[in-house]
C-alpha atoms as a PDB file:
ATOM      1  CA  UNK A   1       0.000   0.000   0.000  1.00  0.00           C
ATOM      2  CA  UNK A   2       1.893   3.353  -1.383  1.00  0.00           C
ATOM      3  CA  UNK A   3       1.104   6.629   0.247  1.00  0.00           C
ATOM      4  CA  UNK A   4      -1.718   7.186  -2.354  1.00  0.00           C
ATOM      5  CA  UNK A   5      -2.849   4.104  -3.007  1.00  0.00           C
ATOM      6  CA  UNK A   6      -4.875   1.556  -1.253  1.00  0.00           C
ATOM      7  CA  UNK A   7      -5.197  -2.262  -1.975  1.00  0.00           C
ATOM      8  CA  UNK A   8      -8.128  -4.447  -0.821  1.00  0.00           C
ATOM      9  CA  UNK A   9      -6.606  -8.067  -1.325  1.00  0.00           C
ATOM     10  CA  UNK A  10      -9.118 -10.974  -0.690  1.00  0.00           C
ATOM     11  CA  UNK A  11      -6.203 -13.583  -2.291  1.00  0.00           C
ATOM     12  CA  UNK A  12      -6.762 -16.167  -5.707  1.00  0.00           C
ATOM     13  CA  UNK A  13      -4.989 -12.886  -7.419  1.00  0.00           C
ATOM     14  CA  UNK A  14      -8.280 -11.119  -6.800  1.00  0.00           C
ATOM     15  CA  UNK A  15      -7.656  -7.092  -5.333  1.00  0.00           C
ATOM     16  CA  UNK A  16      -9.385  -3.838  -5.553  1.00  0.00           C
ATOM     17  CA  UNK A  17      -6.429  -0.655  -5.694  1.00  0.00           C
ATOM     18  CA  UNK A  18      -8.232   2.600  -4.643  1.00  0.00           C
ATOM     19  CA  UNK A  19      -6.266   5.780  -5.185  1.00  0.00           C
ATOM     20  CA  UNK A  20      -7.054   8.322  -2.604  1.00  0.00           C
ATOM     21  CA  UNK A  21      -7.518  11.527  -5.068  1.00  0.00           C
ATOM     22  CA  UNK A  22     -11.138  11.198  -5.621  1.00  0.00           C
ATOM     23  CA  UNK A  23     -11.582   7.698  -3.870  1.00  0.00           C
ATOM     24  CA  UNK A  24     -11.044   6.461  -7.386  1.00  0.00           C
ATOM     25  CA  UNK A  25     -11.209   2.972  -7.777  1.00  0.00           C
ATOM     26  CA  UNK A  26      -8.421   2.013 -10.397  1.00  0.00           C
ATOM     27  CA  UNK A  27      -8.302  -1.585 -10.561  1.00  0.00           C
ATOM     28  CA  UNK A  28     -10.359  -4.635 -10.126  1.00  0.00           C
ATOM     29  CA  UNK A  29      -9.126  -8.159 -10.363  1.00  0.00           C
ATOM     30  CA  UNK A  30     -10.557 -11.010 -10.343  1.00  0.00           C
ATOM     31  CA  UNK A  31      -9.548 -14.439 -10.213  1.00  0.00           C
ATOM     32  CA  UNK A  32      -6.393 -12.549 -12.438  1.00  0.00           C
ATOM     33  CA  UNK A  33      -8.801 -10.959 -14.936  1.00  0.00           C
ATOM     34  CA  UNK A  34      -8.581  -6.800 -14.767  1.00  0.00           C
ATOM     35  CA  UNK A  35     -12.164  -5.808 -14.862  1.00  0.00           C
ATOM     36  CA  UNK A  36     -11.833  -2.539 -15.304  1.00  0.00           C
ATOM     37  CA  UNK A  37     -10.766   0.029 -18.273  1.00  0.00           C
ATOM     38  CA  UNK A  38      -7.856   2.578 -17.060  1.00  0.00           C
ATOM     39  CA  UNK A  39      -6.285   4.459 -19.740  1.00  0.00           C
ATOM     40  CA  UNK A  40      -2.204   4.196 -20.173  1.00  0.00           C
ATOM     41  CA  UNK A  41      -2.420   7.953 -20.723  1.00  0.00           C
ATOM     42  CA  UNK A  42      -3.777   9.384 -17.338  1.00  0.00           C
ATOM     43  CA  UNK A  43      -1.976  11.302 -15.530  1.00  0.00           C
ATOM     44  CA  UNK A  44      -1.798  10.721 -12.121  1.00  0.00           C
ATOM     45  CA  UNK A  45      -0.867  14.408 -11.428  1.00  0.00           C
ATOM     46  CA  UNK A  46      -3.314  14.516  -8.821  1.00  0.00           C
ATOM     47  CA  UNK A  47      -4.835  17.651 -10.876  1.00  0.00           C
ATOM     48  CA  UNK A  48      -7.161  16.180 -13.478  1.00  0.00           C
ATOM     49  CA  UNK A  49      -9.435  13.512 -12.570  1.00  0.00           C
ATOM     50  CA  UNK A  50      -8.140  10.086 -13.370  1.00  0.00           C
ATOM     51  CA  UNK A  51      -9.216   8.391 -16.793  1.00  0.00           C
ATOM     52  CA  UNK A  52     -10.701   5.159 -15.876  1.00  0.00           C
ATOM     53  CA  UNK A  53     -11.848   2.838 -13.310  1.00  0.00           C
ATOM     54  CA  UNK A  54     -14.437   4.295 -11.390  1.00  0.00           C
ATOM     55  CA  UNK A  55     -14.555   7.971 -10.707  1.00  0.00           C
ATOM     56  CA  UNK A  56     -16.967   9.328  -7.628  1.00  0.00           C
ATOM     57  CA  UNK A  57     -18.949  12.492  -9.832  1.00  0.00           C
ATOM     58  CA  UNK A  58     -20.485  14.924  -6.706  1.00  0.00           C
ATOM     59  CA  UNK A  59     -21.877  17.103  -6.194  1.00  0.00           C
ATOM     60  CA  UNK A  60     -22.853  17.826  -9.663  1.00  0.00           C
ATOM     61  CA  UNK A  61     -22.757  15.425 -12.661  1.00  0.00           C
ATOM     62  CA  UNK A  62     -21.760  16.789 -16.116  1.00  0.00           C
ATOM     63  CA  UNK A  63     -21.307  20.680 -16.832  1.00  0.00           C
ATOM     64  CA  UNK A  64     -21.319  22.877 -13.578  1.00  0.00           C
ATOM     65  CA  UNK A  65     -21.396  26.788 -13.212  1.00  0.00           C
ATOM     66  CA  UNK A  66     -20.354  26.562  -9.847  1.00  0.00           C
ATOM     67  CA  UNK A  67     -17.189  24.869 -10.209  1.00  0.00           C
ATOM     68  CA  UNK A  68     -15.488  21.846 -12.042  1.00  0.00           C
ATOM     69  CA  UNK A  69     -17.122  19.427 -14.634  1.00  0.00           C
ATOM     70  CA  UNK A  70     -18.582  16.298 -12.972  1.00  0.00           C
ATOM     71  CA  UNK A  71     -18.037  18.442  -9.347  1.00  0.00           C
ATOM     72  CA  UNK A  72     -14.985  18.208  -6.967  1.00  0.00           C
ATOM     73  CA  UNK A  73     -15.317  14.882  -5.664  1.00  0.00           C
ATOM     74  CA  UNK A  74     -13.347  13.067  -8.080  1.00  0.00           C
ATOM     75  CA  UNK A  75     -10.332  15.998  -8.053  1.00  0.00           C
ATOM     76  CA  UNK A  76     -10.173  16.049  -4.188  1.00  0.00           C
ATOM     77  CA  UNK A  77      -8.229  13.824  -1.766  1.00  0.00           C
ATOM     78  CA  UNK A  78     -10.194  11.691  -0.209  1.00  0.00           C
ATOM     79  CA  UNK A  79      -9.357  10.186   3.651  1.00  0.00           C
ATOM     80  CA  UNK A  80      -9.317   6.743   4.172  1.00  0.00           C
ATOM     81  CA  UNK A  81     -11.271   6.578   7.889  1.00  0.00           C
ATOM     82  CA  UNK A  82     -10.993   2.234   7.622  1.00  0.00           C
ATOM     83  CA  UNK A  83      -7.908   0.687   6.344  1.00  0.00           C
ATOM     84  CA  UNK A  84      -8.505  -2.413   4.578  1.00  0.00           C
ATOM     85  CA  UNK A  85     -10.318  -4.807   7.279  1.00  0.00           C
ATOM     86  CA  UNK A  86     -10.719  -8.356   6.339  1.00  0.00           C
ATOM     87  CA  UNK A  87     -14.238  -9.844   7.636  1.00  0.00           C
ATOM     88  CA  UNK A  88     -15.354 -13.626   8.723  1.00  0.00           C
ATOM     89  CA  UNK A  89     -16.441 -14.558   5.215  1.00  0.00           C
ATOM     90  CA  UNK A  90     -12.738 -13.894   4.258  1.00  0.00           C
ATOM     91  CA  UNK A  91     -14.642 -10.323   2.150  1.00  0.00           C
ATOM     92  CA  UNK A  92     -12.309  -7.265   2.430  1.00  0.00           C
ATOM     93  CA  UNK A  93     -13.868  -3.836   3.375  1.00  0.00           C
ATOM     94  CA  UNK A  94     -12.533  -0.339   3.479  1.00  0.00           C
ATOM     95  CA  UNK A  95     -14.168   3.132   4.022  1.00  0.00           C
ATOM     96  CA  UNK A  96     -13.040   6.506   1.951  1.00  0.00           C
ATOM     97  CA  UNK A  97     -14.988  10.113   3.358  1.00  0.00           C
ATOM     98  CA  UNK A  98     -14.757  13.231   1.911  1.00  0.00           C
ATOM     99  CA  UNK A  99     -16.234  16.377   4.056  1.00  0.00           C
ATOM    100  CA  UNK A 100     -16.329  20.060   3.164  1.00  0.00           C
ATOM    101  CA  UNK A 101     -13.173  21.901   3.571  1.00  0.00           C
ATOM    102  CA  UNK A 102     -12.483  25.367   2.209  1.00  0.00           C
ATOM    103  CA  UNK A 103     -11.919  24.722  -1.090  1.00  0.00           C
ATOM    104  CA  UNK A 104     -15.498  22.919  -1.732  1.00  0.00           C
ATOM    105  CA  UNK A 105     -16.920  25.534   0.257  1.00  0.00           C
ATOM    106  CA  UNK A 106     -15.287  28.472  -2.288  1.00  0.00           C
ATOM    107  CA  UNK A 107     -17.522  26.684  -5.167  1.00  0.00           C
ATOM    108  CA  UNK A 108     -20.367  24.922  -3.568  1.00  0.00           C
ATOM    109  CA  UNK A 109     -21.058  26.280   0.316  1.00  0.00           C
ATOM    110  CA  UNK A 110     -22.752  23.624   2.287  1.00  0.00           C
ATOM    111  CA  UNK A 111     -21.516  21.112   4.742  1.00  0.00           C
ATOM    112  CA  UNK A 112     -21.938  17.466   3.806  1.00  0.00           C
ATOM    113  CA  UNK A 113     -19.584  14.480   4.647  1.00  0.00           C
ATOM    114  CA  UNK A 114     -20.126  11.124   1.507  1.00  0.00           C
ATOM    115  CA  UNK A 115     -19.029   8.053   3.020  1.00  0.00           C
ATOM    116  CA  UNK A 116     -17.875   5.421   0.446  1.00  0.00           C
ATOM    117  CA  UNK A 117     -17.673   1.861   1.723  1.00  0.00           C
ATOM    118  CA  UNK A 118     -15.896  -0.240  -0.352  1.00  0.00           C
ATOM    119  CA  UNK A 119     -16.325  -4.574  -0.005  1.00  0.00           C
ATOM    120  CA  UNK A 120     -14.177  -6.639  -1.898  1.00  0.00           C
ATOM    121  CA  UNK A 121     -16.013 -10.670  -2.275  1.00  0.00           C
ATOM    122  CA  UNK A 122     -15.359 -13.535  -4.579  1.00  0.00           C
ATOM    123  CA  UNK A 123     -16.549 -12.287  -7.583  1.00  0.00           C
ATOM    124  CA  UNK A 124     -18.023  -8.892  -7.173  1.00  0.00           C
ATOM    125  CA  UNK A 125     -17.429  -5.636  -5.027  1.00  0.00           C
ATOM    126  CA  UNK A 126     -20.052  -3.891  -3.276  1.00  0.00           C
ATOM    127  CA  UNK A 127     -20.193   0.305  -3.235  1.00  0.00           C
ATOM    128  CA  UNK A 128     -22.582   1.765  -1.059  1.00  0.00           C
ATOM    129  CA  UNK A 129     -22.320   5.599  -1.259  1.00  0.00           C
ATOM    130  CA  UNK A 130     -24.093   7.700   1.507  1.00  0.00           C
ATOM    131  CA  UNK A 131     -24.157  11.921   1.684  1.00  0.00           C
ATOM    132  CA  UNK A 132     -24.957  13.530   5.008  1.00  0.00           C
ATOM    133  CA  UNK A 133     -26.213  16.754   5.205  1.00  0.00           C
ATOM    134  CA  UNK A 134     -24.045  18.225   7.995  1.00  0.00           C
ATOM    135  CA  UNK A 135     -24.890  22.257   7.474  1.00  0.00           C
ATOM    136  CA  UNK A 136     -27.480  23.913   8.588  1.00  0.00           C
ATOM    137  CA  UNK A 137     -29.626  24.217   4.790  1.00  0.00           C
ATOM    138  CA  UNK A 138     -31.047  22.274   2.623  1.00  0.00           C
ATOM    139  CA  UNK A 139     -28.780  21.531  -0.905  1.00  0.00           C
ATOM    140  CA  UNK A 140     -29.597  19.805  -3.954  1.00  0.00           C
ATOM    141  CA  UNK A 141     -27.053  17.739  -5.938  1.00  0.00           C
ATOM    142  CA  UNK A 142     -26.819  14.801  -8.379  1.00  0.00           C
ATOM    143  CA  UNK A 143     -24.212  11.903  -8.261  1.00  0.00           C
ATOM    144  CA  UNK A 144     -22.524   9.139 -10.155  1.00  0.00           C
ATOM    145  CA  UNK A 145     -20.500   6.011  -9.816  1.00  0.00           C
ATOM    146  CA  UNK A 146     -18.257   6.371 -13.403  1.00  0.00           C
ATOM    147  CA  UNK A 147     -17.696   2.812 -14.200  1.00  0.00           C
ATOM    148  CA  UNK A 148     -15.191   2.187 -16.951  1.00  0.00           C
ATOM    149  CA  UNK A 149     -15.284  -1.529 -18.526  1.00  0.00           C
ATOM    150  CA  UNK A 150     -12.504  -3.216 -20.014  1.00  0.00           C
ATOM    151  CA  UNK A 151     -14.438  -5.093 -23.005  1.00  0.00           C
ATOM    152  CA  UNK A 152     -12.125  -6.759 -26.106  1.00  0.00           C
ATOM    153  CA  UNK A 153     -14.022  -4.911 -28.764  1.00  0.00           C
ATOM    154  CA  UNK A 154     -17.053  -2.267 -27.707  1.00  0.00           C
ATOM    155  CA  UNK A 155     -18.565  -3.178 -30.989  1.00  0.00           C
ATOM    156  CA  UNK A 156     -19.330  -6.809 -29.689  1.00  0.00           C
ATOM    157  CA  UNK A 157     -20.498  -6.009 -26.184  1.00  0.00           C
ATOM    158  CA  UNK A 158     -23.730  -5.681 -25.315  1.00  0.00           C
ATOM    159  CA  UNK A 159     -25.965  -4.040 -22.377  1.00  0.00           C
ATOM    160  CA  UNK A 160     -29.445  -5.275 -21.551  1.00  0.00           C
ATOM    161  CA  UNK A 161     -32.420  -3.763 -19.069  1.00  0.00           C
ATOM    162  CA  UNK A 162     -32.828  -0.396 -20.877  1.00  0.00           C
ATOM    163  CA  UNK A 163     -35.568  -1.265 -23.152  1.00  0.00           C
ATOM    164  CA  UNK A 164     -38.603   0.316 -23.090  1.00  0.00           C
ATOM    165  CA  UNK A 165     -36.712   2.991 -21.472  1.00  0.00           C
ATOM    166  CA  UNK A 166     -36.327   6.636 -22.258  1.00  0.00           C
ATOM    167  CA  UNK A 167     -32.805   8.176 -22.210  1.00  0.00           C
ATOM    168  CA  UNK A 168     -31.433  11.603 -23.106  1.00  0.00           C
ATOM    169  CA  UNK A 169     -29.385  11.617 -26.002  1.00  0.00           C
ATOM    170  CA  UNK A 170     -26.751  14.321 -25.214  1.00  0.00           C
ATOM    171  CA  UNK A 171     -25.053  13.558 -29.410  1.00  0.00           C
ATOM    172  CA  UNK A 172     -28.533  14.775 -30.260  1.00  0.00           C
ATOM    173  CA  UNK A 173     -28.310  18.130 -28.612  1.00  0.00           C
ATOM    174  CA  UNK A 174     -30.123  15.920 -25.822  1.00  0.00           C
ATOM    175  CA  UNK A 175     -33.167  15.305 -27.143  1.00  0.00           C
ATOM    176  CA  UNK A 176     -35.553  12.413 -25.703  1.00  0.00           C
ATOM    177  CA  UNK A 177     -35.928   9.239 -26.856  1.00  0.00           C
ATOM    178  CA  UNK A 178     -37.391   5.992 -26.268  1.00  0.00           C
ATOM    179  CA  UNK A 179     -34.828   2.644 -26.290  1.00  0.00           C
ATOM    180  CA  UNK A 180     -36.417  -0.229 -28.322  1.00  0.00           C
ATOM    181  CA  UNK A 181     -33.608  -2.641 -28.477  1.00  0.00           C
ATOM    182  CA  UNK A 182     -33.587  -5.370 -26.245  1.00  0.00           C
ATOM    183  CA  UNK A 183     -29.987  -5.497 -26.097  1.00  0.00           C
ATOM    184  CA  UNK A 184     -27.878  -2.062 -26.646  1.00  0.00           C
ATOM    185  CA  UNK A 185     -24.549  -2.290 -28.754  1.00  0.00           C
ATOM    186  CA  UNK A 186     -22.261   0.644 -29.019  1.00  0.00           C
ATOM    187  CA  UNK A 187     -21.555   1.322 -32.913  1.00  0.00           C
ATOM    188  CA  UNK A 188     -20.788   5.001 -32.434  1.00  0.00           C
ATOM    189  CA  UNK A 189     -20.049   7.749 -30.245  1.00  0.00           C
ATOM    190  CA  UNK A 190     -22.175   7.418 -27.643  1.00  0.00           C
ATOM    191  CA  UNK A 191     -23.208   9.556 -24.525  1.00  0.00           C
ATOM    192  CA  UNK A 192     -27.132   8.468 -23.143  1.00  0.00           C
ATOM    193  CA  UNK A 193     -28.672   8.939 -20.120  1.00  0.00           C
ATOM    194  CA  UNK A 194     -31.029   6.559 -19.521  1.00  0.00           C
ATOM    195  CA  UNK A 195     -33.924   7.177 -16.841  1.00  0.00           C
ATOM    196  CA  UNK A 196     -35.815   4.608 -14.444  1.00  0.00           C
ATOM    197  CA  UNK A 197     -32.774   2.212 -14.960  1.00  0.00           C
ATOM    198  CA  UNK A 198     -34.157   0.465 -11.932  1.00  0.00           C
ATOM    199  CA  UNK A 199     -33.356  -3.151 -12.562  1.00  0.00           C
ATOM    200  CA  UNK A 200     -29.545  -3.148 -13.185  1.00  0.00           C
ATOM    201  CA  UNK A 201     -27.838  -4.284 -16.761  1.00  0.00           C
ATOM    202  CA  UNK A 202     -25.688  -7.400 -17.767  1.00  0.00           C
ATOM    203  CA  UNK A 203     -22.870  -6.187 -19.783  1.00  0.00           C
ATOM    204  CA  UNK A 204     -21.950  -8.991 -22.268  1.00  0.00           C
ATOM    205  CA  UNK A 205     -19.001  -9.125 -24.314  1.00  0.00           C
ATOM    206  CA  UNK A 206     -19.913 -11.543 -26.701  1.00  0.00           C
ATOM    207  CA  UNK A 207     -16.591 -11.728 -28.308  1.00  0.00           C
ATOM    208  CA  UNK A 208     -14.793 -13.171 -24.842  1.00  0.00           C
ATOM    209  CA  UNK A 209     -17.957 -14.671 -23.217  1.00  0.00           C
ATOM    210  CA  UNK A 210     -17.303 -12.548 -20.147  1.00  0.00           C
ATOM    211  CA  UNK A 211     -20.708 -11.152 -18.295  1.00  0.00           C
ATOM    212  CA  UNK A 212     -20.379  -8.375 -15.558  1.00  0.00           C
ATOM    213  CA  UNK A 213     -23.610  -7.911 -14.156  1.00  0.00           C
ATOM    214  CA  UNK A 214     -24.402  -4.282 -12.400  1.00  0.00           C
ATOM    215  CA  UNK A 215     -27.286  -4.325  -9.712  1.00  0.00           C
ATOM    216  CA  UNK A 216     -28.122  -0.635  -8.587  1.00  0.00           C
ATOM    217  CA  UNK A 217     -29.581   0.236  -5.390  1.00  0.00           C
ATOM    218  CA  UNK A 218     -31.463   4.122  -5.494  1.00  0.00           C
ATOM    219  CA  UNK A 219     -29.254   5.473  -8.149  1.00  0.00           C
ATOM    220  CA  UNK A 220     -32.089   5.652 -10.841  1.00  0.00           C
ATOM    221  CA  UNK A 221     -30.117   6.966 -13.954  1.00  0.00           C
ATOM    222  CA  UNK A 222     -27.392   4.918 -16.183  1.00  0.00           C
ATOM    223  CA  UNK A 223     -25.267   6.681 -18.182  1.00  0.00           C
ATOM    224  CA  UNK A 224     -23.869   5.008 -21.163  1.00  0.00           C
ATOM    225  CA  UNK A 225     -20.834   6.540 -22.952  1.00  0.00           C
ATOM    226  CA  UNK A 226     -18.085   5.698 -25.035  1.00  0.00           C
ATOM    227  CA  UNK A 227     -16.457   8.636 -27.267  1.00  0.00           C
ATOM    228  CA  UNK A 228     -15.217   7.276 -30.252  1.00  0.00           C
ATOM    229  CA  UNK A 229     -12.331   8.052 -32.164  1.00  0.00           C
ATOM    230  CA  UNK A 230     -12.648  11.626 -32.777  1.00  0.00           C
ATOM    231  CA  UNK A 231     -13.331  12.441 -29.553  1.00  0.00           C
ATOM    232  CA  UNK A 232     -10.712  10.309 -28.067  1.00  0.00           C
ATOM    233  CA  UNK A 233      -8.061  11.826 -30.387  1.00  0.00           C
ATOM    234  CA  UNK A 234      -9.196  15.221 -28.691  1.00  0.00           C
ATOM    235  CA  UNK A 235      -8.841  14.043 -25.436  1.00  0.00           C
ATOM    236  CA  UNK A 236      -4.733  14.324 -23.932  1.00  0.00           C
ATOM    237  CA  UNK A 237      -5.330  11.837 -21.371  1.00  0.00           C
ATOM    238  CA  UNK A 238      -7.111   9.210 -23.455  1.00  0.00           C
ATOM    239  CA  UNK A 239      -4.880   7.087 -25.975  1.00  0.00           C
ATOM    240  CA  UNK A 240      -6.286   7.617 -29.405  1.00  0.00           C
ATOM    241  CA  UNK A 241      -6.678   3.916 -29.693  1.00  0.00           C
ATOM    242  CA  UNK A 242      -8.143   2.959 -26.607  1.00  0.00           C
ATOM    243  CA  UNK A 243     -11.821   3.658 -27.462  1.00  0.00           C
ATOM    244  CA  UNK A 244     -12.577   0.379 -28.499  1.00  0.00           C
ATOM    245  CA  UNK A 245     -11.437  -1.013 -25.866  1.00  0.00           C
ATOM    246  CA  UNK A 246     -13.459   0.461 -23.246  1.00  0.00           C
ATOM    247  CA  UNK A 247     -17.196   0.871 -22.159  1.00  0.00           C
ATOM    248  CA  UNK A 248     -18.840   3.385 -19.675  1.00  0.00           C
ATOM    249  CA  UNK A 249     -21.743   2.144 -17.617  1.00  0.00           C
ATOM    250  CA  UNK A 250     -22.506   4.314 -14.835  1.00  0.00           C
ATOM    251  CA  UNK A 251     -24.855   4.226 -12.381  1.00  0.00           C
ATOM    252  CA  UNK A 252     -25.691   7.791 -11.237  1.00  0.00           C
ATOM    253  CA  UNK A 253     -28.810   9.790  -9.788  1.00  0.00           C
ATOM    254  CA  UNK A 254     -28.505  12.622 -12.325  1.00  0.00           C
ATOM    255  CA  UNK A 255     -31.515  13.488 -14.471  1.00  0.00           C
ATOM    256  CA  UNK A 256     -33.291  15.277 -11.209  1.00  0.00           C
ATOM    257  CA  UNK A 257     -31.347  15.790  -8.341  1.00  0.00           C
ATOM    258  CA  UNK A 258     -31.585  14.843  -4.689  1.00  0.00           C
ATOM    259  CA  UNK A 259     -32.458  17.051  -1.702  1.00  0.00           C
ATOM    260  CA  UNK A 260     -31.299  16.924   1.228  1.00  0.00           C
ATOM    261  CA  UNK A 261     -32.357  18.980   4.527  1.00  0.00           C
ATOM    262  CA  UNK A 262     -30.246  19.287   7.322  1.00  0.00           C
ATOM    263  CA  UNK A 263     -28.932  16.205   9.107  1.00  0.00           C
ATOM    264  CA  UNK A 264     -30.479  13.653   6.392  1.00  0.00           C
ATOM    265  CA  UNK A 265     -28.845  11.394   4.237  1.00  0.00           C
ATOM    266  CA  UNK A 266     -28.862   9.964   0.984  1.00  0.00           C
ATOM    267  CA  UNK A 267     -27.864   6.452   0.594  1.00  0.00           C
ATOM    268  CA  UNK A 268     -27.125   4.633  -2.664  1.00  0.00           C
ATOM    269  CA  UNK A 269     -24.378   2.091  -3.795  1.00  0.00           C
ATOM    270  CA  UNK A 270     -23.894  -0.685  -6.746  1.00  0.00           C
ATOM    271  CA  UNK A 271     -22.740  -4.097  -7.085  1.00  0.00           C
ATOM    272  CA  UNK A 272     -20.813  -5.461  -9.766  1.00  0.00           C
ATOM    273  CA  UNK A 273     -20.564  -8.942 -10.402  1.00  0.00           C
ATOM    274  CA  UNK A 274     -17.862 -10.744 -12.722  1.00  0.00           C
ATOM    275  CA  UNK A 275     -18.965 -14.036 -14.458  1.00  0.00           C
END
């Protein structure tokens, strides 16, 4: 465990590495298999939000006017309040907070703490994701878990539970639409927010076999995204021939936001499972 980075390790080459600047998760293994998508171009300056794995987006997902795209959560250091615990069913926990300071309060000025419980099992890890209200008003905010799949080839995977289903197309100048596919496959830039997303997804990549299955607890919204290859070539911390093989599911609660008065909390999280 480095200075910055902390690894859950539950053994049978199977580990979760968290790096502490935005509670990013980084990598996922399991059974020796790297679940996740990080790109060999980020930059780790502890500056710009890491590209890949699983960024924490909060208090604000997407554009903001108050501060930072996709908020300050996943640009801030995070403290890790549990070191790496390992439990009676041989699962490996570890918590990551993040409270107001004075930099969140120059852009967004409430007090809130998120707790983000990370728990490493067999085959899946469990995020539950919980803001407190710790001020004295009421504030409003939207939040997302930014999931980055490795898949071989995006143009073979496949996403199911989103027919039926309208999504904002933000490539359309985001219009509204309604999903008919059973199962979704990515031949194109890509960048939906689908709404009511309530029963989770099974992410197929038909080319390996490989199934990760995503079950949501009150995070409504899934964001699907990949950006192609002109958009990648525009991006200086995305390899202009990584697109393909990535694939951004994210579970969020970002087409209305959440309100929360004094002293409540909000409490969310997501398992992913690998088959």
């Amino acid at each position: 465990m480095s200075a910055d980075r902390v690894v859950l390790e539950r053994g049978k080459d199977t580990s979760l590495t968290v790096h502490l600047f935005g509670a990013t998760v980084i990598s996922w293994k399991c059974n020796g298999s790297e679940i996740l998508f990080l790109s060999k171009k980020s930059l780790f300056d502890n500056k710009k939000a890491i590209r890949g794995g699983i960024p924490v987006c909060f208090p604000q997902f997407g554009p903001w006017d108050l501060g930072p795209q996709h908020g300050f959560a996943r640009i801030s250091t995070w403290t890790l309040e549990q070191a790496p615990k390992t439990l009676s069913s041989g699962d490996v926990t570890a918590v990551f907070t993040l409270t107001d300071n004075d930099e969140t309060r120059k852009m967004w000025n409430h007090g809130f703490k998120v707790t983000y419980t990370l728990t490493l099992k067999e085959t899946e890890f469990v995020s539950d994701f919980v803001v407190k209200n710790t001020g004295e008003d009421s504030f409003s905010f939207t939040a997302l878990l930014h999931t980055y799949l490795g898949v071989s080839d995006v143009t073979k995977a496949t996403v199911s539970g989103l027919k039926g289903l309208q999504y904002i197309d933000k490539v359309k100048e985001g219009k509204v639409f309604t999903e008919q596919r059973e199962l979704v496959t990515i031949p194109e830039n890509y960048d939906r927010v689908y709404m009511n997303t309530q029963g989770g997804h099974i992410v197929h990549d038909t080319a390996t076999g490989k199934t990760i299955i995503i079950k949501k607890t009150n995070l409504p919204d899934t964001v699907v995204w990949n950006p192609w290859e002109e958009k990648a070539k525009a991006m200086s911390d995305f390899g202009d021939d990584e697109y393909p093989k990535m694939l951004c599911v994210e579970a969020g609660h970002v087409s209305s936001p959440v309100t929360l008065d004094p002293g409540a909390s909000f409490v969310a999280g997501q398992v992913i499972v690998a088959k």
